[in-house]
Protein backbone atom coordinates (compact mmCIF):
# COMPACT_ATOMS: atom_id res chain seq x y z
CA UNK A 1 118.96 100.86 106.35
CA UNK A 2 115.99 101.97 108.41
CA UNK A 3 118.73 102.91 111.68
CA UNK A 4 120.04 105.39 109.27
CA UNK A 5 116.82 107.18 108.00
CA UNK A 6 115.68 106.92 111.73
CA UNK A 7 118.79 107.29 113.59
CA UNK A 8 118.93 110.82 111.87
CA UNK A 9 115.99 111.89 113.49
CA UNK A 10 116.14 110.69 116.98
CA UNK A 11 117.92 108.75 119.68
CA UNK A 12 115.04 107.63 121.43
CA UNK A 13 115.05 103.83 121.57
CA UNK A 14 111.25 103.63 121.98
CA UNK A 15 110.34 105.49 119.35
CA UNK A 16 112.89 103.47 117.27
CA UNK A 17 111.40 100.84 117.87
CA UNK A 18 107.79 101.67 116.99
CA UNK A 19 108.91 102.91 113.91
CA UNK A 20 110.56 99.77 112.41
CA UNK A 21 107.35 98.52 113.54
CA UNK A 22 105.23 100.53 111.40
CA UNK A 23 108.04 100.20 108.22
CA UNK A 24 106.18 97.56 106.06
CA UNK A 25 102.62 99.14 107.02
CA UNK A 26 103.95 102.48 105.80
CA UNK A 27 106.42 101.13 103.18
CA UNK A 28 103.22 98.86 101.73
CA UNK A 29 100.83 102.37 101.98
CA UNK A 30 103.06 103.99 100.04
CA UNK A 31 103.24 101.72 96.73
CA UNK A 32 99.55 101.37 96.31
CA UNK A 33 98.87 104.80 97.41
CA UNK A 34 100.81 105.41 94.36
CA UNK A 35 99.49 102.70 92.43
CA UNK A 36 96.03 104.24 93.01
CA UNK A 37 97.24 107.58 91.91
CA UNK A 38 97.77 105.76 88.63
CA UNK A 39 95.01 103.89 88.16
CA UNK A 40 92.70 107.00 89.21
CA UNK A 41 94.14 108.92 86.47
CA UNK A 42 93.55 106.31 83.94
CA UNK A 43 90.01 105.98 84.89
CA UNK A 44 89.70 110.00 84.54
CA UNK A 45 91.06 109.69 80.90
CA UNK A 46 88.38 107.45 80.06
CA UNK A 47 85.72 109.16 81.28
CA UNK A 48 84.93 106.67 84.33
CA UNK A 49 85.33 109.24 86.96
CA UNK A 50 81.38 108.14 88.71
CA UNK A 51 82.66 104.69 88.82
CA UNK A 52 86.12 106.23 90.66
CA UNK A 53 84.36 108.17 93.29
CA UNK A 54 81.57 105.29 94.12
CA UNK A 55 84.90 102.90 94.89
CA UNK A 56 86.44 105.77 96.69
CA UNK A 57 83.59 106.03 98.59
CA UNK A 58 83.13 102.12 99.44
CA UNK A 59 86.74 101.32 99.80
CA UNK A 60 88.06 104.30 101.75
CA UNK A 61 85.12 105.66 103.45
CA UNK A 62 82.59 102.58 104.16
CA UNK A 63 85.26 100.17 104.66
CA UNK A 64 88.43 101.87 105.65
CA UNK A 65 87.71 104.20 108.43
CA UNK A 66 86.22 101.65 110.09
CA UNK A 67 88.69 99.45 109.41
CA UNK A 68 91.50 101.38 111.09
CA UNK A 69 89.59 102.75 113.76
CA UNK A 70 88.48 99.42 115.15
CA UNK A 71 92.08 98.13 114.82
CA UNK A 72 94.01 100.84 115.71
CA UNK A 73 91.98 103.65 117.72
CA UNK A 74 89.16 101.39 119.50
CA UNK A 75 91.49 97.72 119.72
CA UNK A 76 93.64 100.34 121.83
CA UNK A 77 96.52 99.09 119.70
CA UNK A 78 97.64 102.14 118.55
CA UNK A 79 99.48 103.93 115.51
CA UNK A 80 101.49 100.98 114.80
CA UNK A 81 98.28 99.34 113.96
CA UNK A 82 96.92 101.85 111.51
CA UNK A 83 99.49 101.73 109.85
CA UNK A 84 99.78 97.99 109.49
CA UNK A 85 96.51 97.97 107.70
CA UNK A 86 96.35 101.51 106.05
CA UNK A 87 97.11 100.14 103.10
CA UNK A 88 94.47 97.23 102.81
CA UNK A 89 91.88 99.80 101.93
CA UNK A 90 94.07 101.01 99.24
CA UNK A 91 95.06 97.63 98.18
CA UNK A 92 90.95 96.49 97.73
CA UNK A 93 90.25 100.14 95.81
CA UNK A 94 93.25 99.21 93.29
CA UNK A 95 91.56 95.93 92.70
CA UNK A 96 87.94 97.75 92.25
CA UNK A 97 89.90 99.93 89.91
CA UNK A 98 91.88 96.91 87.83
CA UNK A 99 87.77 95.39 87.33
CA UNK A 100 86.52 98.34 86.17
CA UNK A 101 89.49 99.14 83.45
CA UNK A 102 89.16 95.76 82.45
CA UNK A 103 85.42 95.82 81.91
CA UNK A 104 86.04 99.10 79.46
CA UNK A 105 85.49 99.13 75.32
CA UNK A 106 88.35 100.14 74.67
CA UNK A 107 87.50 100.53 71.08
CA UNK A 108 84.09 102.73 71.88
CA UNK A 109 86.29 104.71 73.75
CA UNK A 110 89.12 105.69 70.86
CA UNK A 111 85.48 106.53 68.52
């Protein structure tokens, strides 16, 4: 469990504590970090790499930063914060990317 992974680390009670805090931010970050990674390459493939870097730009930079600096950084709450909603940025870019694939001819594209 998370003692283990953490325990081998450090003793420190506090900082035990914050990080099973920040486990489902971080654990959540991860899988649609790597969903994005996915869906980024498929959009590359077909060719859709302008409509990739305008949601990048939206989703990460536009609505993102903002997003975890007014809830984290400025809200005063802290790291555990960021990471509790890291991932929401991520999460609204994957569904950008799932409208976008689905909006593709696929059959103009294998012509």
């Amino acid at each position: 469990g998370r003692e283990g992974i953490v325990g081998s680390f450090t003793n420190n009670e506090d900082v035990k504590d914050t990080l099973s805090s920040m486990w489902l931010g971080v654990t959540l970050f991860v899988i649609v970090d790597q969903v994005y990674c996915v869906q980024a390459k498929i959009l590359v493939s077909l060719g859709l790499q302008s409509h990739l870097g305008r949601l990048v730009v939206v989703c990460l930079y536009l609505f993102g930063i903002p997003l975890i600096y007014y809830s984290g950084i400025k809200g005063g709450e802290g790291i555990t914060k960021v990471w509790g909603v890291a991932w929401v940025p991520y999460a609204v870019l994957n569904g950008g990317m799932y409208i976008v694939r689905k909006g593709v001819d696929y059959e103009g594209v294998v012509e």
